[in-house]
N, C-alpha and C. Protein backbone atom coordinates (compact mmCIF):
# COMPACT_ATOMS: atom_id res chain seq x y z
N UNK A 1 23.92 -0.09 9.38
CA UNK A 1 22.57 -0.08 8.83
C UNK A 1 22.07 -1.51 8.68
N UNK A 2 21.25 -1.73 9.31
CA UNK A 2 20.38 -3.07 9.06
C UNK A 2 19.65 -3.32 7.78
N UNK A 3 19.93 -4.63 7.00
CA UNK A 3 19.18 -4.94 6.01
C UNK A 3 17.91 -5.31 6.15
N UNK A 4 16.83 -5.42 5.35
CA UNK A 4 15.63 -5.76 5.32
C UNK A 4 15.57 -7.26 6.09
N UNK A 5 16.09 -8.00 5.55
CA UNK A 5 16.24 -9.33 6.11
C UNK A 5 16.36 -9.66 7.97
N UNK A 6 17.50 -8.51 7.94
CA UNK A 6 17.56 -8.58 9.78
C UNK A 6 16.48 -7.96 10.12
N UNK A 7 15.79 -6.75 10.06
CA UNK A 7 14.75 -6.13 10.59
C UNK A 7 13.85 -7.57 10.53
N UNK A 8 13.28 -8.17 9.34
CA UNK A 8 12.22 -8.53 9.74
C UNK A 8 12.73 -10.25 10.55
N UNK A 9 13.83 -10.28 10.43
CA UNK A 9 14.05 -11.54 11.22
C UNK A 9 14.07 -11.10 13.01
N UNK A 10 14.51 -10.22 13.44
CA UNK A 10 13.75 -9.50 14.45
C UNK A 10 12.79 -9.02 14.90
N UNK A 11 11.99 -9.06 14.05
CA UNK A 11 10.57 -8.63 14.60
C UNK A 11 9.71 -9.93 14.21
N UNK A 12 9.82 -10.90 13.58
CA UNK A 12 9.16 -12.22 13.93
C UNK A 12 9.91 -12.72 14.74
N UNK A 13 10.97 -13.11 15.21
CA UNK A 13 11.52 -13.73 16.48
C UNK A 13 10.99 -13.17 17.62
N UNK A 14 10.29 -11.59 17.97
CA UNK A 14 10.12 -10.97 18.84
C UNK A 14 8.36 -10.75 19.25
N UNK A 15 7.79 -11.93 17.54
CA UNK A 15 6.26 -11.65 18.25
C UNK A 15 6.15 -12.82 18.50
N UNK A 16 4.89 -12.83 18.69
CA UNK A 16 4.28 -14.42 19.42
C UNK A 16 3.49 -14.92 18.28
N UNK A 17 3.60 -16.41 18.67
CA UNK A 17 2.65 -16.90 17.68
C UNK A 17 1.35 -16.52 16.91
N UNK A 18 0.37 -15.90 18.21
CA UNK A 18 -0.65 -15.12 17.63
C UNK A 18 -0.47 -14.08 16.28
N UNK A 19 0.53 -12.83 17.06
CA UNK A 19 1.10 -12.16 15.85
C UNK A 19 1.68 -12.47 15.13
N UNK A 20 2.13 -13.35 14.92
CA UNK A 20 2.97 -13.85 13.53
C UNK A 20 1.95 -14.52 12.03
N UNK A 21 0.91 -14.92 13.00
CA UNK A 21 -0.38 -15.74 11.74
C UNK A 21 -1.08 -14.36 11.35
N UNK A 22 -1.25 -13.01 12.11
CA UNK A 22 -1.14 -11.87 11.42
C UNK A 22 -0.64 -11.21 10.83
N UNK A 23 0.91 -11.31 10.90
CA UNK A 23 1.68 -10.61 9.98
C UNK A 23 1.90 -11.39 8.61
N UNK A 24 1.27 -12.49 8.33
CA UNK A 24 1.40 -13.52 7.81
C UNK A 24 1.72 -12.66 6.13
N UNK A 25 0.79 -11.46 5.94
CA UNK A 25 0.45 -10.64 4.61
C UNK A 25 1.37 -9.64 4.54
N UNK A 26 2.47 -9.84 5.22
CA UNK A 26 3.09 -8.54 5.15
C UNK A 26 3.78 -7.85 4.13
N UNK A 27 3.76 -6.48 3.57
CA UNK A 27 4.09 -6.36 1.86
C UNK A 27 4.85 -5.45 2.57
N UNK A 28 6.24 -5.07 2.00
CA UNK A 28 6.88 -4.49 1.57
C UNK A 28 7.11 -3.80 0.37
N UNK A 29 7.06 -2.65 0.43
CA UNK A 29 6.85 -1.68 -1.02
C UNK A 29 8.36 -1.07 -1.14
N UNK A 30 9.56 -2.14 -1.73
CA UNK A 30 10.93 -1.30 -1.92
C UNK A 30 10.82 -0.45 -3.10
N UNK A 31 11.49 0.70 -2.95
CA UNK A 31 11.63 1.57 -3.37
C UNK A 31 10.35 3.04 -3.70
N UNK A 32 9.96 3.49 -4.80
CA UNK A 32 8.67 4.57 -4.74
C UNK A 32 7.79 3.90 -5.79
N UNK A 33 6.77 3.86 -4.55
CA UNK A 33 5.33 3.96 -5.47
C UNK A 33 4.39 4.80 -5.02
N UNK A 34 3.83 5.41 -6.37
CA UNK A 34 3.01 6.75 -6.05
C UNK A 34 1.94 6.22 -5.34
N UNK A 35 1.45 5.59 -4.21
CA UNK A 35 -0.07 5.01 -3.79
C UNK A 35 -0.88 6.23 -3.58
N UNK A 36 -0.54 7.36 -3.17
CA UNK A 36 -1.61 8.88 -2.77
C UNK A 36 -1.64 9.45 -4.30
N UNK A 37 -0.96 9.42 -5.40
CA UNK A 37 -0.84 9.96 -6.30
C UNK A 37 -1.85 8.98 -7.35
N UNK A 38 -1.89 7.77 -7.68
CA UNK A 38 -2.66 7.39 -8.50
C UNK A 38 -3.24 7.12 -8.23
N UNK A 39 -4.89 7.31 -9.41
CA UNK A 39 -6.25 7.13 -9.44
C UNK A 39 -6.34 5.32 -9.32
N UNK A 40 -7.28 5.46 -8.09
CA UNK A 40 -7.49 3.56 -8.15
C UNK A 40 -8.62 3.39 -8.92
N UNK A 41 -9.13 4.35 -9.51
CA UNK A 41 -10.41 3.80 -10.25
C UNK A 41 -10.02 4.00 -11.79
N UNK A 42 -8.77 4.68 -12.19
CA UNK A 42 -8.55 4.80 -13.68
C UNK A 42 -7.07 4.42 -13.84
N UNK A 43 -5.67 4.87 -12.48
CA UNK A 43 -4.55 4.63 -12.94
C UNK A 43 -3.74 5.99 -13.26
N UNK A 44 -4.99 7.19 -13.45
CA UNK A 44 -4.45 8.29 -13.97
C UNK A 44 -3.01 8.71 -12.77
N UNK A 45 -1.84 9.20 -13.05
CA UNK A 45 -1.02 9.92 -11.58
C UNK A 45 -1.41 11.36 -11.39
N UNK A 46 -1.64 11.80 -10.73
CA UNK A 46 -1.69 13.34 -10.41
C UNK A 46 0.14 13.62 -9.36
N UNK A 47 0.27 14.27 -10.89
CA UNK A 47 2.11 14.63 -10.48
C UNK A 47 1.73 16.15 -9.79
N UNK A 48 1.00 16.19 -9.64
CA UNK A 48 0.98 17.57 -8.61
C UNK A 48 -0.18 18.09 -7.41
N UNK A 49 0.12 16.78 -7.04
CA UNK A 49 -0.91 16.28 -5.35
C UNK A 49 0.47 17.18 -4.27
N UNK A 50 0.05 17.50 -3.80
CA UNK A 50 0.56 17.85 -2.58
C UNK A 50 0.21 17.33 -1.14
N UNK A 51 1.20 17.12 -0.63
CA UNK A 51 1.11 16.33 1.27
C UNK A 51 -0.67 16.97 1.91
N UNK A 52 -0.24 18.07 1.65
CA UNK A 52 -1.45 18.81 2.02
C UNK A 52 -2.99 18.73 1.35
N UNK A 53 -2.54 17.95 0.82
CA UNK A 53 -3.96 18.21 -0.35
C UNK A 53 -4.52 16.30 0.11
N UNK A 54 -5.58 16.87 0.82
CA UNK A 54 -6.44 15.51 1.76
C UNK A 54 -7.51 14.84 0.99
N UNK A 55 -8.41 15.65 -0.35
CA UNK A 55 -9.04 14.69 -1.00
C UNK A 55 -8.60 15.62 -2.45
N UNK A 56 -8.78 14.91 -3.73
CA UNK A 56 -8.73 15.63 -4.87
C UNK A 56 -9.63 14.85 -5.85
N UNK A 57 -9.70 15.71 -6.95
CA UNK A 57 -10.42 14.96 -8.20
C UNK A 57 -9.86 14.27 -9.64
N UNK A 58 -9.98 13.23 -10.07
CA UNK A 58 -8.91 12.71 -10.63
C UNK A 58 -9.26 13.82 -11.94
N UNK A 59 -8.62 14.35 -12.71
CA UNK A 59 -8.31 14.70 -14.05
C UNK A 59 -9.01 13.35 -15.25
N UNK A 60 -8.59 12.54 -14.96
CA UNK A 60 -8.91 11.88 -15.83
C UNK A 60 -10.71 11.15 -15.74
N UNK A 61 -11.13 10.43 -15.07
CA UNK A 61 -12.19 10.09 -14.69
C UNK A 61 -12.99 10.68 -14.14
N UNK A 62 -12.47 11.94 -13.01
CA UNK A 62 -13.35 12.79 -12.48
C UNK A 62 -13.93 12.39 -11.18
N UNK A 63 -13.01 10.80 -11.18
CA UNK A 63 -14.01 10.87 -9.29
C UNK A 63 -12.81 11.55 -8.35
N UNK A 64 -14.00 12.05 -7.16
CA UNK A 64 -13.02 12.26 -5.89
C UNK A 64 -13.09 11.19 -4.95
N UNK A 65 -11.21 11.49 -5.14
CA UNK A 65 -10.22 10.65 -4.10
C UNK A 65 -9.61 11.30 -2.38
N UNK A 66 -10.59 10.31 -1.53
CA UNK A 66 -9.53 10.94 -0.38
C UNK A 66 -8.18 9.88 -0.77
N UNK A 67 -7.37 11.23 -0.11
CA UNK A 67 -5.79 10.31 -0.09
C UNK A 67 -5.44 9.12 0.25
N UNK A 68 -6.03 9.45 1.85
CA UNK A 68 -5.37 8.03 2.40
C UNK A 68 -6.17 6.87 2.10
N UNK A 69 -7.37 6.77 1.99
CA UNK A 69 -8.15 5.75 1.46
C UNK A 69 -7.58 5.18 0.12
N UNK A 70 -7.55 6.20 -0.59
CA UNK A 70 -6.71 5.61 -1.85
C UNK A 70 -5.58 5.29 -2.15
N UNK A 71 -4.94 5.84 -0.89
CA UNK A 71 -3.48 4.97 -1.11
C UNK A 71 -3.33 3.07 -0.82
N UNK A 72 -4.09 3.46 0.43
CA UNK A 72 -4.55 1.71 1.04
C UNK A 72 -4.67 1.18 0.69
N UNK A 73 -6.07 1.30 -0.78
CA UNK A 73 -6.26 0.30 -1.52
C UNK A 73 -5.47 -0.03 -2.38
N UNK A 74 -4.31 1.03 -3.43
CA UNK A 74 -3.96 0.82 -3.86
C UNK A 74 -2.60 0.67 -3.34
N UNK A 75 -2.17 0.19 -2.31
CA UNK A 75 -1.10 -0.58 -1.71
C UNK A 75 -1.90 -2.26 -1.31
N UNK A 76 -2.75 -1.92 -1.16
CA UNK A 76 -3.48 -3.52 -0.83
C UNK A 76 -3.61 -4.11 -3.10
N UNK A 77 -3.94 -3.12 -3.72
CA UNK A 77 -4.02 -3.64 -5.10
C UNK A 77 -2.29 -4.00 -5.83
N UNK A 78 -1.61 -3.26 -5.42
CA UNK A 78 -0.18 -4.02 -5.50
C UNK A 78 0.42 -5.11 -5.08
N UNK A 79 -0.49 -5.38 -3.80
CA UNK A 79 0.47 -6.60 -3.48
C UNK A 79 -0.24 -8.22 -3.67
N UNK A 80 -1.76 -7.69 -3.98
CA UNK A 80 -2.54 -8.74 -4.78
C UNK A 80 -1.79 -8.71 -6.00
N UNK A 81 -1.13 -8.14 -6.70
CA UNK A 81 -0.94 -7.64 -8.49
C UNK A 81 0.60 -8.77 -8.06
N UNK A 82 1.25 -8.19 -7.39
CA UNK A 82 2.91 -8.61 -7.18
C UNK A 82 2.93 -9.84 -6.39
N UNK A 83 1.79 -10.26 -5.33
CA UNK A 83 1.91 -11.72 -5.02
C UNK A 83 0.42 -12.34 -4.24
N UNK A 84 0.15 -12.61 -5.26
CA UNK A 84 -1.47 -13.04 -5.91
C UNK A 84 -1.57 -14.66 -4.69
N UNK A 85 -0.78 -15.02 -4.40
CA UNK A 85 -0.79 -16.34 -3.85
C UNK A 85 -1.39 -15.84 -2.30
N UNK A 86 -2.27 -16.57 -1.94
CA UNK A 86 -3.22 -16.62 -0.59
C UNK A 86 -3.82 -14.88 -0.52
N UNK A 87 -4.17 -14.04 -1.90
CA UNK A 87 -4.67 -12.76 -1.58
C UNK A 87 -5.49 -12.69 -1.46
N UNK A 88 -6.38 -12.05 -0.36
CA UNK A 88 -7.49 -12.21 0.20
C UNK A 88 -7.99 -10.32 0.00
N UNK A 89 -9.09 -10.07 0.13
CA UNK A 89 -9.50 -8.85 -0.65
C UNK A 89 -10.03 -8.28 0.55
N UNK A 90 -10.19 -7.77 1.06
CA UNK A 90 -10.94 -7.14 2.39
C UNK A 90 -11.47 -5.85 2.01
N UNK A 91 -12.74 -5.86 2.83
CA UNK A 91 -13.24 -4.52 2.26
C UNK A 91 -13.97 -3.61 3.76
């Protein structure tokens, strides 16, 4: 089993310069984080989202969330939160 370290020391040895000043942001999320499950506009978790379930309404605040949109951001809001240095916000 390959460690994290070899994977990504193989796959920057294997791009090109171009791609590498793109991968420049690359986050790694070890271990579980709920990103489809929590509200990015309150934080609330919805412990009973299902794979299947493509937009929902938060319980707590009441807006509707599509999934994958809200996971994105809130994988893009973690890794501003966990490493704030050169984070750039894209919208």
């Amino acid at each position: 089993m390959k460690t994290i370290t070899q994977y990504l020391s193989k796959l920057f040895s294997a791009s090109t310069e171009a791609s590498t000043k793109r991968m420049i942001g690359f986050l790694a999320l070890l271990g579980f984080y709920p990103s489809s499950k929590t509200c990015g506009n309150c934080g609330w978790i919805n412990q009973e989202l299902k794979l299947s379930d493509r937009v929902w309404v938060c319980e707590n605040c009441k807006k509707e969330i599509d999934r994958d949109a809200n996971a994105a951001l809130n994988i893009r809001d973690y890794g501003i939160r966990f490493n704030p240095v050169n984070a750039k916000v894209v919208h």
